[in-house]
PDB file of N, CA and C in Angstrom:
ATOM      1  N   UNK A   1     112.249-135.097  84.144  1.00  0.00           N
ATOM      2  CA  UNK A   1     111.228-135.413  85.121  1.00  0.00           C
ATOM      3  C   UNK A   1     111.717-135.091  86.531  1.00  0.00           C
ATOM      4  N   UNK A   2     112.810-135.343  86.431  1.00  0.00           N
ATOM      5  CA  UNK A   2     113.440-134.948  88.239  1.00  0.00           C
ATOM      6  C   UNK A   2     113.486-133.388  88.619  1.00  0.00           C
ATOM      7  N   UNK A   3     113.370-132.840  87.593  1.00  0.00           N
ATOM      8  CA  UNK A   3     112.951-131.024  87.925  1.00  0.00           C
ATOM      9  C   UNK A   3     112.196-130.829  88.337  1.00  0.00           C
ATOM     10  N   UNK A   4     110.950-131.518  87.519  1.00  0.00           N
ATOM     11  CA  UNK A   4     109.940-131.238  88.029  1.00  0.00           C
ATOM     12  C   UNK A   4     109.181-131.635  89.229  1.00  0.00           C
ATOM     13  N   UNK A   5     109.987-132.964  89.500  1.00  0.00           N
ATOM     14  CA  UNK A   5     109.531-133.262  91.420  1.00  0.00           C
ATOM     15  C   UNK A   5     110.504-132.356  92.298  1.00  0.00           C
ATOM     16  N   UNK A   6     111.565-131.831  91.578  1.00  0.00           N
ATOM     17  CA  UNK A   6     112.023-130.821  92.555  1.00  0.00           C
ATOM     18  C   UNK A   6     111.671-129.478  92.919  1.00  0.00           C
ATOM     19  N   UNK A   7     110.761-129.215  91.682  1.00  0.00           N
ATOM     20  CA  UNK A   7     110.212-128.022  91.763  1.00  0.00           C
ATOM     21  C   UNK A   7     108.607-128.218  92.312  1.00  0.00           C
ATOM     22  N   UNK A   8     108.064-129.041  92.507  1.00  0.00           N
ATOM     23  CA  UNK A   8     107.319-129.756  93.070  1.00  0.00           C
ATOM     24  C   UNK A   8     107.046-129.319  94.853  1.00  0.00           C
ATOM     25  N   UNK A   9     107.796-130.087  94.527  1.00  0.00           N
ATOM     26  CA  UNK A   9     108.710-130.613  96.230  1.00  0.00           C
ATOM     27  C   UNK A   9     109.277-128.928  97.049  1.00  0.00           C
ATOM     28  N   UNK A  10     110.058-128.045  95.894  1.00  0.00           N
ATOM     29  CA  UNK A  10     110.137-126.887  96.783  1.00  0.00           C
ATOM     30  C   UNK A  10     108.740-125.823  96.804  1.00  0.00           C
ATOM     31  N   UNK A  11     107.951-125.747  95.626  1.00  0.00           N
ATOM     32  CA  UNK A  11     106.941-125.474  95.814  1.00  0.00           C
ATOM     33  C   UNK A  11     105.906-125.557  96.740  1.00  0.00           C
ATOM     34  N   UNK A  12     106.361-126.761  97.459  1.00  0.00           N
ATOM     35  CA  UNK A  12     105.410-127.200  98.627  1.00  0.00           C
ATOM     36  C   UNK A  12     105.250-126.546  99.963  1.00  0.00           C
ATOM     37  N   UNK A  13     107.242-126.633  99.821  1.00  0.00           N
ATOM     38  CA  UNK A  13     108.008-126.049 101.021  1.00  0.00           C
ATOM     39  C   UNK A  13     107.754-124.451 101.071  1.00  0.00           C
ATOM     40  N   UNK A  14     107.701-123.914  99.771  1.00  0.00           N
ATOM     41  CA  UNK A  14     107.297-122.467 100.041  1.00  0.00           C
ATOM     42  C   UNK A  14     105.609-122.245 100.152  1.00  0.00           C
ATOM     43  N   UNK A  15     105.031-123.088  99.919  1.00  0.00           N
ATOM     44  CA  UNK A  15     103.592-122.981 100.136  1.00  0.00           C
ATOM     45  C   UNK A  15     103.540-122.831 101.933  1.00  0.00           C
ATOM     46  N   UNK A  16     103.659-124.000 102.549  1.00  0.00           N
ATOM     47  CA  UNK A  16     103.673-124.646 103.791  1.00  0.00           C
ATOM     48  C   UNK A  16     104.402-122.920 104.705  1.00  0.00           C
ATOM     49  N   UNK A  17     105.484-122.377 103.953  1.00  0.00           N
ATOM     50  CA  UNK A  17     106.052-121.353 105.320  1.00  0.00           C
ATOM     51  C   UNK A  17     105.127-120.241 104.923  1.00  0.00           C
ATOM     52  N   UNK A  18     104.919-119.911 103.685  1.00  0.00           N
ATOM     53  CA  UNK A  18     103.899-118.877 103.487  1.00  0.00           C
ATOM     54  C   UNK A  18     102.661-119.322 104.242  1.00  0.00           C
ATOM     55  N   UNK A  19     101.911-120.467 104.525  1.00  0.00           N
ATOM     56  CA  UNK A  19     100.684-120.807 105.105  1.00  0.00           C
ATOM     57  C   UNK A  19     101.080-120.067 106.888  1.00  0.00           C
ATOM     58  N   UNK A  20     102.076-120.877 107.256  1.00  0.00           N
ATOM     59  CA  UNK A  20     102.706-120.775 108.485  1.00  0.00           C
ATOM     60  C   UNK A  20     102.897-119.326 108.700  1.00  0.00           C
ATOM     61  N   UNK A  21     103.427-118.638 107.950  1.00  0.00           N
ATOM     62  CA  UNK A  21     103.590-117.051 108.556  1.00  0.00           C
ATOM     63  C   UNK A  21     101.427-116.612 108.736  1.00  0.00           C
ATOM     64  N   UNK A  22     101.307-116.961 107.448  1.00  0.00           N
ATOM     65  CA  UNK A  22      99.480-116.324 107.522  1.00  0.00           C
ATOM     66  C   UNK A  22      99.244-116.313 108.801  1.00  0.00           C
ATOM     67  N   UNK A  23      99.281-118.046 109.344  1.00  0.00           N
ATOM     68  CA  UNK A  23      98.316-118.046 110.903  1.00  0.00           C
ATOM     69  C   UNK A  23      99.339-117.383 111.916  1.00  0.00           C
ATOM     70  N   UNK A  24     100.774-117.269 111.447  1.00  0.00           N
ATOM     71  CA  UNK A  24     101.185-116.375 113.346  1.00  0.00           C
ATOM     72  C   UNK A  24     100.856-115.134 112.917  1.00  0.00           C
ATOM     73  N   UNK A  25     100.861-113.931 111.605  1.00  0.00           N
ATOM     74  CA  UNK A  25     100.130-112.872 111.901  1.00  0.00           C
ATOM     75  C   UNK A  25      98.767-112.791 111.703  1.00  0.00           C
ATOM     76  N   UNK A  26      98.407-113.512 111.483  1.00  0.00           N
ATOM     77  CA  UNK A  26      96.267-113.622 111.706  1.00  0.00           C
ATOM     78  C   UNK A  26      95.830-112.808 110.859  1.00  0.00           C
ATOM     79  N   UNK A  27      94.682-112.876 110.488  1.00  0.00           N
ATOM     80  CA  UNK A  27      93.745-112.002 109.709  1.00  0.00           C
ATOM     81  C   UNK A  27      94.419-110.599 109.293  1.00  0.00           C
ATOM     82  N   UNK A  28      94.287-110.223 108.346  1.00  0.00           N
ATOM     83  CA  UNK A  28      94.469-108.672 107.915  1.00  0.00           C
ATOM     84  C   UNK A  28      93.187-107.909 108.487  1.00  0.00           C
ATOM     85  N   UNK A  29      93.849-106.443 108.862  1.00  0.00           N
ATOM     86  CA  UNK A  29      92.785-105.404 109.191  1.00  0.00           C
ATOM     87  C   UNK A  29      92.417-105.541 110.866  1.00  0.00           C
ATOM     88  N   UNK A  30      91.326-105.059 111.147  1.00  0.00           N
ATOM     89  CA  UNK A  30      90.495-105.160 112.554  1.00  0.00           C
ATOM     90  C   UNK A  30      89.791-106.506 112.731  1.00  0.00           C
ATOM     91  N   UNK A  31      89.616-107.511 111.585  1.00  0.00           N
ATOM     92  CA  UNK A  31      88.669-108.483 112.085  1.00  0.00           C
ATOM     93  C   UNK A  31      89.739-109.293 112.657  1.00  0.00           C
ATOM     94  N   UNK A  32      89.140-110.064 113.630  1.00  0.00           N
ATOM     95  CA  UNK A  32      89.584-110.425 114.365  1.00  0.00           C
ATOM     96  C   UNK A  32      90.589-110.450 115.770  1.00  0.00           C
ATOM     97  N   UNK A  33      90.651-109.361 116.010  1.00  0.00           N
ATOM     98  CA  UNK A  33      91.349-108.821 116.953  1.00  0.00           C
ATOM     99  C   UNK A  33      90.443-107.834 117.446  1.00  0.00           C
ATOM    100  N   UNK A  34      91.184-107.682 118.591  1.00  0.00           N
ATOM    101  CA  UNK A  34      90.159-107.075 120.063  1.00  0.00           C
ATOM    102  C   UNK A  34      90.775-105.395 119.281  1.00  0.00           C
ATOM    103  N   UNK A  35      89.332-104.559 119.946  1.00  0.00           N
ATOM    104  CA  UNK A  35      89.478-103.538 119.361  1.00  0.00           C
ATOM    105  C   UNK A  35      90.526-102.739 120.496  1.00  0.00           C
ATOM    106  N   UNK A  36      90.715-101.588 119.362  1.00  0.00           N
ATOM    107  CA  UNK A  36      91.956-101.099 120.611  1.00  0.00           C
ATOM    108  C   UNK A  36      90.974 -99.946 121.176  1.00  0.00           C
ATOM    109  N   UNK A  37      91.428 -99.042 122.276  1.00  0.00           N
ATOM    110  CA  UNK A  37      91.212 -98.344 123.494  1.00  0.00           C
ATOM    111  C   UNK A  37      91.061 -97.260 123.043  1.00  0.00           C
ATOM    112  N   UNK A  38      90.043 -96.225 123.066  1.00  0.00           N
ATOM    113  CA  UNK A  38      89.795 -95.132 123.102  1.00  0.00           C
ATOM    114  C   UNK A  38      90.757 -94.127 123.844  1.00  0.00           C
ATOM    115  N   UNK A  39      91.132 -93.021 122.953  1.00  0.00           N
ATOM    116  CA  UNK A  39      92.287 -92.700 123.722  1.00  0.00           C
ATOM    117  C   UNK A  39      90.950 -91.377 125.219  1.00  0.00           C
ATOM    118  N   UNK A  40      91.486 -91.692 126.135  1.00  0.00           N
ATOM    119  CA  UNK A  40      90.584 -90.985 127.508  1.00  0.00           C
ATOM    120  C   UNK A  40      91.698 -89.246 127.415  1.00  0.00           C
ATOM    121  N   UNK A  41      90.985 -87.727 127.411  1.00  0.00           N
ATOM    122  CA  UNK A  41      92.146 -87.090 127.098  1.00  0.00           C
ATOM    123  C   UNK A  41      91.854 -86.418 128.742  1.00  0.00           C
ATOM    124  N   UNK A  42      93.049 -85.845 130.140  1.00  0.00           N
ATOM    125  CA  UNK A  42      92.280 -85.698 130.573  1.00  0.00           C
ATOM    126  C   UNK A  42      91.780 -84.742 130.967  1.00  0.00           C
ATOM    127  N   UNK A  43      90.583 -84.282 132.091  1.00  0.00           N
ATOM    128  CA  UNK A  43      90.108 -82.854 132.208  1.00  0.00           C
ATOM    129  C   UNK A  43      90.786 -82.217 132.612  1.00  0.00           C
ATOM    130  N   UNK A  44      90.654 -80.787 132.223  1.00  0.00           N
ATOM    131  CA  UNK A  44      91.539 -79.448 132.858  1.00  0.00           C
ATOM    132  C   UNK A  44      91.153 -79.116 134.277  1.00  0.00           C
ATOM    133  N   UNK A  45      92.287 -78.659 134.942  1.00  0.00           N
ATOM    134  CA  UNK A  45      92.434 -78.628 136.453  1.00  0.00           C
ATOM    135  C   UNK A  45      91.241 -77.177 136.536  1.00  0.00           C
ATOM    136  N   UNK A  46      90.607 -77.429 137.668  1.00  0.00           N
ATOM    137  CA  UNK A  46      89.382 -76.146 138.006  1.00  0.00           C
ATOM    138  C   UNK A  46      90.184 -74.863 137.862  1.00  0.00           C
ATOM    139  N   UNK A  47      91.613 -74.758 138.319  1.00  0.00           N
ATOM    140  CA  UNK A  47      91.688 -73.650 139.020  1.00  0.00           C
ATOM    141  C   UNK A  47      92.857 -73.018 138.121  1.00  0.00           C
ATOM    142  N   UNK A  48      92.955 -73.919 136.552  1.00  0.00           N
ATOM    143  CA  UNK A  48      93.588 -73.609 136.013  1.00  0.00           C
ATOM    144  C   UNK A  48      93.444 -72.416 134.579  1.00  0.00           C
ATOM    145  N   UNK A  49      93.406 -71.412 134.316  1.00  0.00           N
ATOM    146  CA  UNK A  49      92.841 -70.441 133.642  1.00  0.00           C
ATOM    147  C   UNK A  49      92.583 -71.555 131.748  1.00  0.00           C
ATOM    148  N   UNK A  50      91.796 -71.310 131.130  1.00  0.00           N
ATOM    149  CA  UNK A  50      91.858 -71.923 130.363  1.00  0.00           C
ATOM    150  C   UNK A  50      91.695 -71.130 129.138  1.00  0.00           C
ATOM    151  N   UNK A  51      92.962 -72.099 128.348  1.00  0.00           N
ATOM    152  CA  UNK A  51      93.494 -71.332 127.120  1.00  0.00           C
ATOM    153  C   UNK A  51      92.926 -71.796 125.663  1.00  0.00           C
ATOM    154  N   UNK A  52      92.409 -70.215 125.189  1.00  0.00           N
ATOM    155  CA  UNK A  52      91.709 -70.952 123.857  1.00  0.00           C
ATOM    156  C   UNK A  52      92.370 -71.310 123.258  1.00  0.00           C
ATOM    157  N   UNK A  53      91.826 -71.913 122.082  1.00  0.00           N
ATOM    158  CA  UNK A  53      92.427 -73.303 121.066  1.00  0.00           C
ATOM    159  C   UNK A  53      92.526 -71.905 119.772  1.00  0.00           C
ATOM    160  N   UNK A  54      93.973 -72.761 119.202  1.00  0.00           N
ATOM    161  CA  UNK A  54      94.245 -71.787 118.188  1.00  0.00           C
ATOM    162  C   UNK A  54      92.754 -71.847 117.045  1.00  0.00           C
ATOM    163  N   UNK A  55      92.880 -70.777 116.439  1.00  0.00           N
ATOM    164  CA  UNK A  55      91.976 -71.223 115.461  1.00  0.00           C
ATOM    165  C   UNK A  55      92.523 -72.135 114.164  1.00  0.00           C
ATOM    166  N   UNK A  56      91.502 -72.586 113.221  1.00  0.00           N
ATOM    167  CA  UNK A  56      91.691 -73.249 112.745  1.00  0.00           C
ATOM    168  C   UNK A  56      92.492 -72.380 111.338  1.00  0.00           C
ATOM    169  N   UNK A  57      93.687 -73.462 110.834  1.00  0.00           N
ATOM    170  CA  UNK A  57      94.553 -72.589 109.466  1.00  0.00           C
ATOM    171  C   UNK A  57      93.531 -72.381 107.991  1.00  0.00           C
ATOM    172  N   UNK A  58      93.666 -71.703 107.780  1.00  0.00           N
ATOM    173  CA  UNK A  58      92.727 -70.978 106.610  1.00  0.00           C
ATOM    174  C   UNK A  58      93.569 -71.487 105.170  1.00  0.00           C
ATOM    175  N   UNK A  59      92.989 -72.036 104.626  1.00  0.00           N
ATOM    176  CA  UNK A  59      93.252 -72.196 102.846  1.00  0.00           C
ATOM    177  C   UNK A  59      93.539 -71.355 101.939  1.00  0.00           C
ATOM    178  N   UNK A  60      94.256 -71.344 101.172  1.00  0.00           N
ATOM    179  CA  UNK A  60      94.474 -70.410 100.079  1.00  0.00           C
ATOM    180  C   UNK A  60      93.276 -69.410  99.884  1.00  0.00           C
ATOM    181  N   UNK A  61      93.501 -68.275  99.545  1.00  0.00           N
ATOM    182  CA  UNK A  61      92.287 -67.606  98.267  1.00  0.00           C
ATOM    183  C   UNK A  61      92.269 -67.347  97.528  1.00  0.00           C
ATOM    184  N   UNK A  62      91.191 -67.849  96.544  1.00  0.00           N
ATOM    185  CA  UNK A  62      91.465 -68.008  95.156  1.00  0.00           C
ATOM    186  C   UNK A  62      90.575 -67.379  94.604  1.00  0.00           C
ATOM    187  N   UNK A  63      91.085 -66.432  93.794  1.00  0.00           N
ATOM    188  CA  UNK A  63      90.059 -65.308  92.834  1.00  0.00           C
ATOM    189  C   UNK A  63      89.753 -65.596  91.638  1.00  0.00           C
ATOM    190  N   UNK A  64      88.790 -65.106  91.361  1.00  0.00           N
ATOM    191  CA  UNK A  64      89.212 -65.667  89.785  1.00  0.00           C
ATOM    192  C   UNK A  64      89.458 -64.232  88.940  1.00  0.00           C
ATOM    193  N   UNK A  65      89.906 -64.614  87.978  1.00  0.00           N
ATOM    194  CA  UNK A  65      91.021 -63.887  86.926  1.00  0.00           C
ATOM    195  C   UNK A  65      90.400 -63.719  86.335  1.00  0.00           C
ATOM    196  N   UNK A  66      89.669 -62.565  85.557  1.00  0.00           N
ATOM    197  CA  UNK A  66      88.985 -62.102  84.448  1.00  0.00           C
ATOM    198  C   UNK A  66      89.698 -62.185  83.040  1.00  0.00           C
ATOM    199  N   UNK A  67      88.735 -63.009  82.164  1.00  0.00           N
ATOM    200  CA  UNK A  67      89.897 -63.273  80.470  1.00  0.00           C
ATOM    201  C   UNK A  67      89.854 -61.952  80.134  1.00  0.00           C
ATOM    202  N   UNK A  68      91.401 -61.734  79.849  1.00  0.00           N
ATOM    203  CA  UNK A  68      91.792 -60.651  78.846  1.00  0.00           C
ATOM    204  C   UNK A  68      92.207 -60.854  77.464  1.00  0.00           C
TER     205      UNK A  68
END
């Protein structure tokens, strides 16, 4: 019987710090917390010549194989 109030008893203790960590990191995800900041990117200088953007990388090509 004394195991089992000891296992009891530490059971409690690990309940109680697991509860305790929950509320100092708060909610999982975005609820509840302030949303974060749009990143602002900023404009190009007038007098600065402006350079095109690479194009975008192209994917494999894939043929298809005629059964022989």
């Amino acid at each position: 019987m004394a195991s089992e109030s000891v296992g009891g008893i530490f059971g409690a203790i690990v309940a109680a710090i697991v509860l305790a960590v929950a509320v100092v990191f708060g909610p999982i995800g975005q609820y509840g917390k302030p949303p974060k900041p749009a990143k602002v990117e900023p404009a190009p200088a007038a007098g600065a010549p402006a350079v095109p953007a690479a194009p975008a990388p192209r994917g494999p090509v894939i043929r298809e194989v005629p059964n022989q």
